[in-house]
Structures are given as structure tokens and as C-alpha cells.
Protein backbone atom coordinates (compact mmCIF):
# COMPACT_ATOMS: atom_id res chain seq x y z
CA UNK A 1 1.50 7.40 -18.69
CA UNK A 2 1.26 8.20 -14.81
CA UNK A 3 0.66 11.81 -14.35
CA UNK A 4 2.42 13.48 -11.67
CA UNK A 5 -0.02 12.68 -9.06
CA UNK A 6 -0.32 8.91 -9.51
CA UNK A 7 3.43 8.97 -9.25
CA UNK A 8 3.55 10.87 -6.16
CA UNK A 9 0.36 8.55 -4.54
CA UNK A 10 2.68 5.88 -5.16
CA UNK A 11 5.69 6.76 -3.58
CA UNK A 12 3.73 8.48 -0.78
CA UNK A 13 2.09 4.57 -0.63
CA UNK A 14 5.57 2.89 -0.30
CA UNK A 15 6.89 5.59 2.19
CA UNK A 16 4.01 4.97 4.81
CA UNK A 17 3.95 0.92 4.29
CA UNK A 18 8.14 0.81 4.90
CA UNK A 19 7.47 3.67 7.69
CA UNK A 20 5.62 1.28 9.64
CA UNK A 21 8.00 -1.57 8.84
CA UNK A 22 11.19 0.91 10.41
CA UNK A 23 9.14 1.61 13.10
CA UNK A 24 9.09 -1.96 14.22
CA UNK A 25 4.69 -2.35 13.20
CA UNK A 26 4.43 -5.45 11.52
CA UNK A 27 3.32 -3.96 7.96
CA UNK A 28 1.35 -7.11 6.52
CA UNK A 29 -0.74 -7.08 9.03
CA UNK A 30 -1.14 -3.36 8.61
CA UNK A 31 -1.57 -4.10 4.80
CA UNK A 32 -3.87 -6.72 5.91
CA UNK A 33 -6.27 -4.70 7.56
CA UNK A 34 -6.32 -1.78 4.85
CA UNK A 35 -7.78 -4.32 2.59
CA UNK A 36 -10.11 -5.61 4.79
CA UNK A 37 -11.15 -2.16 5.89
CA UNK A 38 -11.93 -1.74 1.66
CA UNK A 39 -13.38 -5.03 1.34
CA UNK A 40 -15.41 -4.87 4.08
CA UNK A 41 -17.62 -1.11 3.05
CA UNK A 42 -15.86 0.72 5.57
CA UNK A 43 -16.62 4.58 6.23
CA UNK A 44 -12.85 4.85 4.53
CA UNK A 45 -14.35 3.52 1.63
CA UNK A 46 -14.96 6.39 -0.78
CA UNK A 47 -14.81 3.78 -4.25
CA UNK A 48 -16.94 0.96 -5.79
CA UNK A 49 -15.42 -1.54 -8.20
CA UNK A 50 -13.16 -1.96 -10.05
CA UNK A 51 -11.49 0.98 -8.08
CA UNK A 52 -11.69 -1.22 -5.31
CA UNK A 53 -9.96 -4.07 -6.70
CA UNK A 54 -7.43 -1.43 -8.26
CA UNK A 55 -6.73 0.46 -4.55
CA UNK A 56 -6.13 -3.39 -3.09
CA UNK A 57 -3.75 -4.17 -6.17
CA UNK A 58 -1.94 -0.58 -5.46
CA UNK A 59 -1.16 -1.55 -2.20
CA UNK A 60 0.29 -5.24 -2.65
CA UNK A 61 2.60 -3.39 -5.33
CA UNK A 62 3.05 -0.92 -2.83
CA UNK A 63 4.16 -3.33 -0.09
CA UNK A 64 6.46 -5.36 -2.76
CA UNK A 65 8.01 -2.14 -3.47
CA UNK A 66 8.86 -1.27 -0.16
CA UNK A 67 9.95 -4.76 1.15
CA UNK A 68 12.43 -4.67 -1.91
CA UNK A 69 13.65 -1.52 -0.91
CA UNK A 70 14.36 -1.97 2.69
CA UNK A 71 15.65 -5.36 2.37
CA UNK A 72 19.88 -5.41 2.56
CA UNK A 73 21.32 -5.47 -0.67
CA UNK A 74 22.28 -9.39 -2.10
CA UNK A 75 19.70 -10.40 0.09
């Protein structure tokens, strides 16, 4: 079961990635880059694997969740 912090990291996740899309920023290529910016050792980097693969994962569920939610209903 989530605990109350995962859940809120989650939302928080969505929020930002459909923030960007409202704003007019073209949010794959802002999801884009946050996984190259893990993949590639950046200094924003803090984990090793499998958190790695697990932060990536987040945030393509993340994205998914957002595009779903901002898309017009019956779409």
C-alpha cells in the first residue's frame, strides 16, 4: 500500500508534467529530457538502480496520467 507520501509524490508528479502541458511547453520533450538527465549520471541524480529504472517508470505513468486527465472528455 502507498503511504501518504508516495501518493502525494505522485500527484505532485502529474501536476508539474500537465503544468507544463497548460502552459503551452511541449511536456514529452520535457519528459524526455528528465530521463535522459537520470540516464545519463546527472548531478540530479541522487539513485542507482533499480531506483533508476523505477523514477523513469514513475514518470511515463506520470505523463499517461496527466495526458488522460487533460484530454476533453470522449476524446
Amino acid at each position: 500500500m502507498a503511504t501518504v507520501r508516495e501518493i502525494a509524490l505522485e500527484q505532485a508528479l502529474i501536476a508539474v508534467i500537465g503544468a507544463a502541458k497548460v502552459e503551452g511547453h511541449d511536456e514529452k520533450q520535457v519528459v524526455d529530457r528528465a530521463v535522459a538527465l537520470l540516464l545519463g549520471n546527472n548531478v540530479l541524480r541522487t539513485v542507482d538502480h533499480p531506483h533508476m529504472d523505477n523514477a523513469v517508470k514513475e514518470i511515463s505513468d506520470a505523463h499517461a496520467e496527466a495526458l488522460v486527465r487533460l484530454s476533453p472528455k470522449g476524446a
